[in-house]
Protein backbone atom coordinates (compact mmCIF):
# COMPACT_ATOMS: atom_id res chain seq x y z
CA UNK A 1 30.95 -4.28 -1.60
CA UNK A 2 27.73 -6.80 -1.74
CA UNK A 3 29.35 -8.66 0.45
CA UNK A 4 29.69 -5.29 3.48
CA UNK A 5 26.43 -4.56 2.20
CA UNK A 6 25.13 -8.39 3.31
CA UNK A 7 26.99 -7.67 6.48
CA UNK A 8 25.44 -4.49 7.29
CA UNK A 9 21.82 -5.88 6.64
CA UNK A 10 22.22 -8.86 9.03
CA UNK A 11 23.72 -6.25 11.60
CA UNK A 12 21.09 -3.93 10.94
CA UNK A 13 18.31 -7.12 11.29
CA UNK A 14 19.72 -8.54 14.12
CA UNK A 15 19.41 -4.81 16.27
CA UNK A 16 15.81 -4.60 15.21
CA UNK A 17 15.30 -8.03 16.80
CA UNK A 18 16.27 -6.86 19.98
CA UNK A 19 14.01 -3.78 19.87
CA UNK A 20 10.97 -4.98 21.83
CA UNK A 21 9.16 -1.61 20.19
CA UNK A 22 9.73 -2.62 17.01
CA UNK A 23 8.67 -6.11 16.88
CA UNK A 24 6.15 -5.31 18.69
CA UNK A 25 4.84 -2.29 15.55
CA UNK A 26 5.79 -4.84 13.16
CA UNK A 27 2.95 -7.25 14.63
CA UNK A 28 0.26 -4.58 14.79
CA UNK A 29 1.16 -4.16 11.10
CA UNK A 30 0.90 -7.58 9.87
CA UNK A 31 -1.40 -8.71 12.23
CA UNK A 32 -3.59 -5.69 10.76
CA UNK A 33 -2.94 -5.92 7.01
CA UNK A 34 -3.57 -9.87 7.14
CA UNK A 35 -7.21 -8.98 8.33
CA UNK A 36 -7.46 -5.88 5.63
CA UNK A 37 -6.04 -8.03 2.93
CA UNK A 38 -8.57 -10.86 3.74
CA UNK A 39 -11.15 -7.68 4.14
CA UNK A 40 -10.59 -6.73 0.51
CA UNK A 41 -10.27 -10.26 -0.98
CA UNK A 42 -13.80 -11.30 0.59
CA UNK A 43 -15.30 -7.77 -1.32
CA UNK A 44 -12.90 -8.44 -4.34
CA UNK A 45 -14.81 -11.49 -4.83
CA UNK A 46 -17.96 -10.32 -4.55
CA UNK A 47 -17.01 -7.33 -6.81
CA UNK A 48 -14.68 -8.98 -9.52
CA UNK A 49 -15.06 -12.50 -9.68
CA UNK A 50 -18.61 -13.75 -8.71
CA UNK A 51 -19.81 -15.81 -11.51
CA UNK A 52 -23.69 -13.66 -11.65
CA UNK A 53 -21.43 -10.77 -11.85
CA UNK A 54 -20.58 -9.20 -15.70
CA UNK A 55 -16.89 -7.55 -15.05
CA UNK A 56 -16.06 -4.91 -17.67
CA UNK A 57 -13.50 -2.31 -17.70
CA UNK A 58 -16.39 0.25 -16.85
CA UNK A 59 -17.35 -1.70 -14.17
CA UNK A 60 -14.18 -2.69 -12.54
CA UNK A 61 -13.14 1.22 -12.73
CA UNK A 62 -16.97 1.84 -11.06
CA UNK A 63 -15.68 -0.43 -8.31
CA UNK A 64 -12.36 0.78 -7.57
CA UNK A 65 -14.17 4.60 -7.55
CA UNK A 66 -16.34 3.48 -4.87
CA UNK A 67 -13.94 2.07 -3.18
CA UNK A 68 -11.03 4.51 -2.97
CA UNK A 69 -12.62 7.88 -4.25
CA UNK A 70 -13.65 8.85 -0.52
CA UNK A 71 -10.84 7.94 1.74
CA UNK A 72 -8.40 9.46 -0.78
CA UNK A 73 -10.38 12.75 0.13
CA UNK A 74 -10.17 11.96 3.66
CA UNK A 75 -6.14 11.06 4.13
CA UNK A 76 -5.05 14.73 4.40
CA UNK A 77 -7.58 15.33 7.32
CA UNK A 78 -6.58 12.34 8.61
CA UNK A 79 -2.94 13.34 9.04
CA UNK A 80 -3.67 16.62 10.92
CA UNK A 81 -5.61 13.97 13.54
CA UNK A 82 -2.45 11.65 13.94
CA UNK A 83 -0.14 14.71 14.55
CA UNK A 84 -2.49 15.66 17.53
CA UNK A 85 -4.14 12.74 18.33
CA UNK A 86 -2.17 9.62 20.43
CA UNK A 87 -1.33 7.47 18.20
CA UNK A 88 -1.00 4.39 20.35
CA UNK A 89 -5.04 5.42 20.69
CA UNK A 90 -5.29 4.92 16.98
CA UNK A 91 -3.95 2.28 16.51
CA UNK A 92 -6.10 0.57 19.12
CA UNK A 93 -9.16 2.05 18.67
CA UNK A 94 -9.22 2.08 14.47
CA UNK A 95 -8.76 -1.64 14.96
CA UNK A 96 -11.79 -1.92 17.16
CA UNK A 97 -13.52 -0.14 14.57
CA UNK A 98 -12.31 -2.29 11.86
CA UNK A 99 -12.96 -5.04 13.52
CA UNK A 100 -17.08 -4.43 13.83
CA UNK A 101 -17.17 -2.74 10.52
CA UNK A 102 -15.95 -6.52 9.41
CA UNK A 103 -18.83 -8.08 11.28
CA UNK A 104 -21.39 -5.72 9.98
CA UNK A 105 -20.08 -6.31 6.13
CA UNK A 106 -19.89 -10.63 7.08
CA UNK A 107 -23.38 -9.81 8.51
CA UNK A 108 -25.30 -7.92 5.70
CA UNK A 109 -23.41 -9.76 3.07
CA UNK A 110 -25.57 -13.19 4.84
CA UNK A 111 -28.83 -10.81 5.16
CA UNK A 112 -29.24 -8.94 1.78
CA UNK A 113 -26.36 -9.32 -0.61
CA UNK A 114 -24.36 -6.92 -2.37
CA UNK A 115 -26.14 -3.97 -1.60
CA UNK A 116 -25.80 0.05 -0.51
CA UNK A 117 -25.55 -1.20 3.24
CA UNK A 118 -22.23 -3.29 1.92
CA UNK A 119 -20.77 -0.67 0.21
CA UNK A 120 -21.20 2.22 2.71
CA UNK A 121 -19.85 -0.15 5.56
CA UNK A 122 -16.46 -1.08 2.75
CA UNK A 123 -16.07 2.33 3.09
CA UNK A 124 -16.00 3.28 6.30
CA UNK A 125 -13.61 0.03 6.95
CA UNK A 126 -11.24 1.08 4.38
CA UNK A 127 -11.30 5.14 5.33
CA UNK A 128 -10.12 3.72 8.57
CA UNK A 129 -7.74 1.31 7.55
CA UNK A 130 -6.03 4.21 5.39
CA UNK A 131 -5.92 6.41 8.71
CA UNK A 132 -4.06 2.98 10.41
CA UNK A 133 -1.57 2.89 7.26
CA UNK A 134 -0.68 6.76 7.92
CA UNK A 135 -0.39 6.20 11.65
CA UNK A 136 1.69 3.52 11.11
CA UNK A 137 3.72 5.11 9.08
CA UNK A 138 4.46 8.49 11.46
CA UNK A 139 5.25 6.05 14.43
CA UNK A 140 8.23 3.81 12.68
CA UNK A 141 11.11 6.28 13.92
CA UNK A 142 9.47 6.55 17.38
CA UNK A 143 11.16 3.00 17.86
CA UNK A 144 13.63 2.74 15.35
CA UNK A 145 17.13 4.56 15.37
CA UNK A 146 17.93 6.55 12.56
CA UNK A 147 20.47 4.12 11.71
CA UNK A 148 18.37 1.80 11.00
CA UNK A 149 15.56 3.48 9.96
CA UNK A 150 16.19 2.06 6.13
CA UNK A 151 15.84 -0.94 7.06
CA UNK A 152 12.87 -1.14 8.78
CA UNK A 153 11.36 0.54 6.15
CA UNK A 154 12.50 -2.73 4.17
CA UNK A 155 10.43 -4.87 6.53
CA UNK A 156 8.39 -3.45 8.33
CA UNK A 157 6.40 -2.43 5.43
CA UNK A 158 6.94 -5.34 2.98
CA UNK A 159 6.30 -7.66 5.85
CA UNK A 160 2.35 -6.26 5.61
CA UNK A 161 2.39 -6.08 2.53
CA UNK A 162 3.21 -9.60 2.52
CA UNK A 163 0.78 -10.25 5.17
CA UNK A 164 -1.96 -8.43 3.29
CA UNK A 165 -0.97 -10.80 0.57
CA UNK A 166 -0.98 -14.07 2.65
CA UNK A 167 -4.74 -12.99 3.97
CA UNK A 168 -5.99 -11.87 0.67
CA UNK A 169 -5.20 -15.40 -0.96
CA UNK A 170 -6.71 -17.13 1.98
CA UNK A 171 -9.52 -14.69 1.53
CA UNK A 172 -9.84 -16.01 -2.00
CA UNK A 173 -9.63 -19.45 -1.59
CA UNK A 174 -11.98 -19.44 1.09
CA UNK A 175 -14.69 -16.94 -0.73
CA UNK A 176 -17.24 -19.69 -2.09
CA UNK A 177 -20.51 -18.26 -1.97
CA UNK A 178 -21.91 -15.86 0.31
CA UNK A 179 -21.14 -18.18 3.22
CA UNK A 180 -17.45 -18.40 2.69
CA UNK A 181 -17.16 -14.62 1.79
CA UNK A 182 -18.90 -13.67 5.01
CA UNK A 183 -16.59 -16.06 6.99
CA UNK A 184 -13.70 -14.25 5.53
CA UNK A 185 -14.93 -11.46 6.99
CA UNK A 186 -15.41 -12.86 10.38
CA UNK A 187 -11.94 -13.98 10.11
CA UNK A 188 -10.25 -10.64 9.24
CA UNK A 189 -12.26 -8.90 12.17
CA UNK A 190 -10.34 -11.10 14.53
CA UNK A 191 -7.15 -10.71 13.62
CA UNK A 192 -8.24 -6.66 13.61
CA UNK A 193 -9.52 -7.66 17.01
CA UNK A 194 -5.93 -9.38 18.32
CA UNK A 195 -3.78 -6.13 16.21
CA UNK A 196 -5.52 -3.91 18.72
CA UNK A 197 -4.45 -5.86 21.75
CA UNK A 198 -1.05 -5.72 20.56
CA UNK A 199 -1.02 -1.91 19.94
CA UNK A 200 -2.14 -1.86 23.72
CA UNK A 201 1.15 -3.19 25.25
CA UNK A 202 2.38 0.32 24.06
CA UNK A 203 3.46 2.82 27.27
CA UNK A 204 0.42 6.18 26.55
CA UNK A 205 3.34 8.31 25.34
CA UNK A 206 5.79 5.68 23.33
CA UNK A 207 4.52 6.67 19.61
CA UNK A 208 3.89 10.13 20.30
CA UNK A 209 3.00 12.88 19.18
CA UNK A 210 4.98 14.62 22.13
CA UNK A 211 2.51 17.27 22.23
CA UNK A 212 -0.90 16.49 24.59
CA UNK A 213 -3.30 15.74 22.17
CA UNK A 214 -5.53 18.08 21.35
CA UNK A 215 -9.31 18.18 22.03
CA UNK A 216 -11.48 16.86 19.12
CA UNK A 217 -13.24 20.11 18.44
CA UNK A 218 -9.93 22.33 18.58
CA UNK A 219 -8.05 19.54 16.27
CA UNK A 220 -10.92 20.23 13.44
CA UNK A 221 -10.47 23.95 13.53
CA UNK A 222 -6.88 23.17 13.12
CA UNK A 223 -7.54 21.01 10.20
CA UNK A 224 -7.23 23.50 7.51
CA UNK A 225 -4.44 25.22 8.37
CA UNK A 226 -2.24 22.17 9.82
CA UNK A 227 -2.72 20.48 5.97
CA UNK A 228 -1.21 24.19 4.78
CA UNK A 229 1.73 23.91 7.03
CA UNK A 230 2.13 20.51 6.08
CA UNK A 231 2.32 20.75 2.72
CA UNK A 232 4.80 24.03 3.13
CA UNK A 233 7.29 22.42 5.08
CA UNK A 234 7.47 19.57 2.28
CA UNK A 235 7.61 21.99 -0.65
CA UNK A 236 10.30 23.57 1.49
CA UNK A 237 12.59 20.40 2.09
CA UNK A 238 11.76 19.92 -1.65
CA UNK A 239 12.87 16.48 -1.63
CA UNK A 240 9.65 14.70 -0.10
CA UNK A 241 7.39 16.56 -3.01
CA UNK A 242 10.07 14.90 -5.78
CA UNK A 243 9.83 11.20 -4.01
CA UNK A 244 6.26 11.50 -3.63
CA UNK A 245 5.63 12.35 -6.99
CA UNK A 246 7.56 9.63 -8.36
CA UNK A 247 5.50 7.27 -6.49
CA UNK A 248 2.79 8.14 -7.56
CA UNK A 249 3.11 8.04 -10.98
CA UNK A 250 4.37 4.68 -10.70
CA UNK A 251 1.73 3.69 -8.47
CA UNK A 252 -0.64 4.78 -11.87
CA UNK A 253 1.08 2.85 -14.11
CA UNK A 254 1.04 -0.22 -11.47
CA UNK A 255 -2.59 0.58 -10.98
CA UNK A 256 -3.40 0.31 -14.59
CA UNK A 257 -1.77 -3.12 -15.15
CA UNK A 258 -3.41 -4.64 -11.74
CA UNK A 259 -6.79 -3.86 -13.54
CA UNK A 260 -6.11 -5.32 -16.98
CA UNK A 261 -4.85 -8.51 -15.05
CA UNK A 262 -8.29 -8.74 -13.10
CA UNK A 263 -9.80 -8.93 -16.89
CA UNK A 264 -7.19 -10.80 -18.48
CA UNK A 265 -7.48 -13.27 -15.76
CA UNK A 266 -11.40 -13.72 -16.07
CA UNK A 267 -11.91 -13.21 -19.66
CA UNK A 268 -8.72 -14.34 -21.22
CA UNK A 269 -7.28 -16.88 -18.78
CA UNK A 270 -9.99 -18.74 -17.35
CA UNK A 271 -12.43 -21.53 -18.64
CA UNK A 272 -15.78 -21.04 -20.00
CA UNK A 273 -17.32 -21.69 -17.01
CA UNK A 274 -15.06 -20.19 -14.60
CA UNK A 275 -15.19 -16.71 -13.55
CA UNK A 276 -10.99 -16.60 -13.27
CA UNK A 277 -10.28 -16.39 -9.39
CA UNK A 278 -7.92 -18.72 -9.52
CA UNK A 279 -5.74 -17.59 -12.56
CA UNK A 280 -5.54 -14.43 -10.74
CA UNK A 281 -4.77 -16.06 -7.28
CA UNK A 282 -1.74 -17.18 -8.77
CA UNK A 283 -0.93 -13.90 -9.95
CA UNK A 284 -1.38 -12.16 -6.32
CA UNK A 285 0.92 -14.49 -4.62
CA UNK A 286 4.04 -14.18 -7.13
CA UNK A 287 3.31 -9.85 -6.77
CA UNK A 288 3.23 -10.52 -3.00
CA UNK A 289 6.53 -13.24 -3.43
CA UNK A 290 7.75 -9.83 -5.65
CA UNK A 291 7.26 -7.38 -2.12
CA UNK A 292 9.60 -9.92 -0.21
CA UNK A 293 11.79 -9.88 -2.54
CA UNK A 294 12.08 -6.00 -2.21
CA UNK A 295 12.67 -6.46 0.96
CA UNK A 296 15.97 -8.44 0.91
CA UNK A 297 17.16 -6.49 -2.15
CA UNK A 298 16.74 -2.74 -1.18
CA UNK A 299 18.82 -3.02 2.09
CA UNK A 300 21.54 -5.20 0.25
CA UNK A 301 22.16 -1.87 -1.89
CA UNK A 302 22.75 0.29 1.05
CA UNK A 303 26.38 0.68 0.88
CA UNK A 304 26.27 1.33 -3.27
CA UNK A 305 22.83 3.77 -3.96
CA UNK A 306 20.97 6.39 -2.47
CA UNK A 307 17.58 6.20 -1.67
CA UNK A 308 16.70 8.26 -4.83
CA UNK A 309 19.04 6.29 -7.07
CA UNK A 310 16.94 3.52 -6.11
CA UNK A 311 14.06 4.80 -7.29
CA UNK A 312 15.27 4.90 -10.19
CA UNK A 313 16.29 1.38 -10.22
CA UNK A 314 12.99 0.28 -9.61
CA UNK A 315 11.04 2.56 -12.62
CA UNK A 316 13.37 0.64 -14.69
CA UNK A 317 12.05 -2.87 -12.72
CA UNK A 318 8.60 -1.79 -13.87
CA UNK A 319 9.60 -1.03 -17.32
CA UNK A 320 10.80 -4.77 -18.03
CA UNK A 321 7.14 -5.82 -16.39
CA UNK A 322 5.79 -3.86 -18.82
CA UNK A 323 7.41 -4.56 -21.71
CA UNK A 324 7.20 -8.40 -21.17
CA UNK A 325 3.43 -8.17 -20.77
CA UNK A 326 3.04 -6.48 -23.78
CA UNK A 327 4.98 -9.10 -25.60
CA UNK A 328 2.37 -11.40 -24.52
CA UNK A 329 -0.28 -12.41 -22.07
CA UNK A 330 0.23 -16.00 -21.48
CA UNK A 331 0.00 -16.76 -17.97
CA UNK A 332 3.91 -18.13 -17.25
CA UNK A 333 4.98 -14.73 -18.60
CA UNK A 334 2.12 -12.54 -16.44
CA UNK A 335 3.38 -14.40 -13.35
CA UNK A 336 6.99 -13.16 -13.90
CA UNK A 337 6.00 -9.79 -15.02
CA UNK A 338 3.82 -9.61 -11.16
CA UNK A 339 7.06 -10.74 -9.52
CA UNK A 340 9.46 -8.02 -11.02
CA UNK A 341 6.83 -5.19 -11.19
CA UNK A 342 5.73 -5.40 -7.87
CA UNK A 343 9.64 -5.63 -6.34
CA UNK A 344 10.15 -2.34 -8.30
CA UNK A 345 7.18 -0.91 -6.89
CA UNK A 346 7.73 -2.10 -3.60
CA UNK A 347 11.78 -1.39 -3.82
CA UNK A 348 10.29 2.18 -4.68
CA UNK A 349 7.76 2.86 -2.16
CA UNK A 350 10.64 1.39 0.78
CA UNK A 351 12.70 4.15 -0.62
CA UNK A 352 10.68 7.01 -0.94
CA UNK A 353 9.02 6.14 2.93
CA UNK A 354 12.63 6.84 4.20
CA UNK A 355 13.19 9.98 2.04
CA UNK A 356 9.72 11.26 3.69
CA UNK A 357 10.84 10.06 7.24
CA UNK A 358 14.36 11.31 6.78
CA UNK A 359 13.39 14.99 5.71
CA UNK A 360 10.37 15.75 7.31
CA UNK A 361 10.59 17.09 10.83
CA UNK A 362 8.73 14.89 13.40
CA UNK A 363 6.50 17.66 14.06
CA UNK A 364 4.60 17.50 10.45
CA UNK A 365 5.22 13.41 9.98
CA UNK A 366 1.39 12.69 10.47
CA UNK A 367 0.47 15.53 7.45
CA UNK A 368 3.22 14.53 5.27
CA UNK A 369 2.41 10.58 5.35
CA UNK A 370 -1.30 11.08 4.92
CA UNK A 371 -0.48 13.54 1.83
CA UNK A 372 1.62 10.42 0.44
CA UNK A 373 -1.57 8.08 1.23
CA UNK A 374 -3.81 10.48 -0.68
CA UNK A 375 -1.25 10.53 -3.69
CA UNK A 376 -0.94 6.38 -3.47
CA UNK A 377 -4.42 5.90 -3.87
CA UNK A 378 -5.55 8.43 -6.16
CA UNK A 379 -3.31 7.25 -8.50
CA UNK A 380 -4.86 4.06 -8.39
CA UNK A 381 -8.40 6.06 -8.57
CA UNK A 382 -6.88 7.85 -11.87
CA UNK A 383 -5.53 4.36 -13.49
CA UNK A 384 -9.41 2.78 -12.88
CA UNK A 385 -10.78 6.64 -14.67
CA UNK A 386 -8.40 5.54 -17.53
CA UNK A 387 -8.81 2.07 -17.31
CA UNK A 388 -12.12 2.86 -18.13
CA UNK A 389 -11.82 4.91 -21.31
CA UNK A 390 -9.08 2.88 -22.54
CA UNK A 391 -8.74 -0.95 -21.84
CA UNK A 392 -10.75 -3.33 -24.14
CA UNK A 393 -13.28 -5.78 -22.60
CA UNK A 394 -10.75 -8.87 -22.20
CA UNK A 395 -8.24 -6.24 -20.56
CA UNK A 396 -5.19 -6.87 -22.62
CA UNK A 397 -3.74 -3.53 -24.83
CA UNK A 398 -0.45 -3.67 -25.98
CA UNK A 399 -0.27 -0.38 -27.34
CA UNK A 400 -1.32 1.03 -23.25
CA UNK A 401 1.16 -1.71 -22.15
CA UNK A 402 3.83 -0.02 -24.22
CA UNK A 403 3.20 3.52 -23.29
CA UNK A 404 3.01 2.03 -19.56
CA UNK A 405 6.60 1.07 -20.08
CA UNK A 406 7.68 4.49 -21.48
CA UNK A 407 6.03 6.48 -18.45
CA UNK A 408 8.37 4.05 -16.10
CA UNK A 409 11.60 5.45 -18.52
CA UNK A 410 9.77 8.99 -18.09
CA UNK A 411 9.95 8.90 -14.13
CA UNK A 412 13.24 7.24 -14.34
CA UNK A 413 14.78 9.90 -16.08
CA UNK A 414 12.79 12.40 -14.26
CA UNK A 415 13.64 11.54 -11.00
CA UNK A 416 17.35 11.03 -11.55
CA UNK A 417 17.49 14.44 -13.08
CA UNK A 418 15.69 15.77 -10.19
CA UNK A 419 16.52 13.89 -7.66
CA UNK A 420 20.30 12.45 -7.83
CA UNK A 421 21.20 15.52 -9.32
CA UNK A 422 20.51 17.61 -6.49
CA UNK A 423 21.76 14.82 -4.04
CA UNK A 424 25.14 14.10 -5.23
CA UNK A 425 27.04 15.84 -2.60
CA UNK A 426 24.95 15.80 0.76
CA UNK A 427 22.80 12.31 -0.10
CA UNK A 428 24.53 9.24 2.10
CA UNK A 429 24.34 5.83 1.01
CA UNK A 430 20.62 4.28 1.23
């Protein structure tokens, strides 16, 4: 059976390379999250891990609020935009933005510092990067067949993710100072710059919507009631509501653990007179070495699971990360923890993006996937509210590392009493 499954997958890989519309989404989305990952690892070291800088669990949760609070408001409005709007236009044009919002952080970072300017500018940046993500997201079956629509969800998305990855540890290494944080920036808004060019080569009509667009002023009336619609038609096909759910309670417990390790790393893990980038460097690349290997392993269990057994594979993935955390911090055993925690999370989120492509009608794709965006990232809003209340200074709680672990065998069981259940006799393989 592995063995037809490994067949299928390089079958399945080898069509996708002969889809010129598909390679050429997958390089507007890792051309993209390269610059957004070195984007958020030039402000992560301003934030976290600038030596001036005191980082508490107050104050890392004060960052992440600032950070995320807005566009999480913003991604259902969003979605009623890419349903109407073209979203080959998105694509280009939210890259142009992105790409000066860069240069204006790089530029007031030199001028004044961390200050309001910098953190109204983050905002805007990542708002729009959020509205990319969703648009990204509602074109992948515009130039993928169904048939192998699983496993572009395999790469497609880990392949940014990985990207992100790659540009946020470049963005580390290279965020000495001011200087180097600023030229991170100026980095990331060219490759924002060359992900709009690529969207370009696009024919007007090739990601849809098929409907015109609709005029700016009649697509905000619509706002309101598209979102309603939206968010009927998924309670109606029940099974996007379940998947989303799911991921976003993992996506809190993941949320919580990413914050204790930004503590852990600096307070914990580093020297005396090192503010613990580098300790927590090492644990970014093995989480982003953890989203490739989702990538290889979710397809290679298409002929044996569904989509929502694997779900509940992967909350059981992120319940051994947990529990080998909480049996101790030292920094061989956080590495390992990254690598399996962020495959389950990953092997999750690849799962759940087909169940929301597969049962949502074309129609309401743009709603549903900015309604998942909203639910990704206020989770991680909600772990940085608790992370505040509960995490000790140095970040490390065993007793929250513990009941991490038992919310992973909560949506486990949840899910496969929810989901499989109801699955068994119309669900194909995944």
């Amino acid at each position: 059976m592995a063995y037809c499954s490994a067949v299928s997958l390089a079958r399945d890989l080898a069509q996708l390379s002969r889809s010129g519309g598909f390679l050429r989404l997958l390089a507007v989305r890792v051309v993209g999250q390269a610059g957004d990952g070195a984007t958020q690892a030039g402000l992560a070291a301003l934030f976290f891990f600038a030596p001036e800088r005191a980082s508490t669990p107050g104050g890392v949760a004060a960052a992440f609020a600032v950070l995320l609070g807005p566009f999480t408001l913003v991604g259902p409005w969003a979605g009623v935009l890419i349903d109407r709007w073209s979203r080959r236009g998105i694509l280009i044009w939210g890259n142009v933005v992105r790409a000066a919002l860069a240069l204006a952080i790089a530029i007031s970072m030199v001028l004044t510092g961390l200050g309001p300017a910098v953190y109204i500018l983050a905002l805007a940046a990542l708002s729009v990067g959020r509205l990319l993500g969703a648009a990204l997201g509602a074109t992948q079956p515009r130039v993928v067949s169904p048939a192998n629509l699983l496993t572009a969800n395999s790469v497609a998305p880990t392949l940014g993710t990985m990207g992100s990855g790659i540009g946020a540890l470049a963005g580390l290494i290279g965020s000495g100072g001011g200087t180097g944080r600023a030229a991170v920036l100026a980095v990331a808004a060219g490759l924002f710059g060359l992900s709009a060019i690529l969207a370009a080569g696009f024919a007007r009509q090739t990601l849809g919507p098929d409907s015109p667009p609709a005029p700016l002023l009649a697509a905000l009336r619509a706002l309101m009631s598209g979102l309603a619609q939206g968010w009927r038609h998924m309670v109606a096909r029940r099974s996007p509501v379940l998947a989303i759910g799911a991921m976003g309670a993992s996506r809190l417990a993941y949320g919580l653990v990413f914050i204790a390790a930004i503590l852990v790393s600096r307070h914990l893990l580093a020297p005396p007179d090192d503010a613990g980038l580098g300790s927590f460097a090492l644990i970014l690349a093995f989480a982003a070495a953890g989203f490739g290997l989702a990538a290889v392993i979710t397809p290679i269990a298409h002929g044996r699971l569904s989509p929502e057994a694997w779900v509940v594979v992967c909350a059981g993935m992120g319940m051994a990360g947990e529990i080998a955390i909480a049996i101790t911090y030292q920094l061989p055993v956080l590495l390992g923890a990254a690598l399996v925690l962020s495959m389950g999370v990953q092997g999750g989120k690849i799962a759940v993006d087909t169940i929301v492509q597969r049962d949502v009608a074309d129609a309401f794709r743009g709603r549903a996937f900015a309604l998942y965006d909203v639910v990704f990232n206020a989770a991680f809003l909600l772990a940085a509210g608790i992370a505040a209340l509960v995490l000790p200074p140095d970040g490390y709680s065993r007793p929250l590392l513990i009941t991490l672990a038992g919310l992973y065998g909560v949506i486990g069981l949840t899910y496969w009493r929810a989901g499989i259940v109801r699955r068994r006799q119309t669900s194909g393989p995944l």
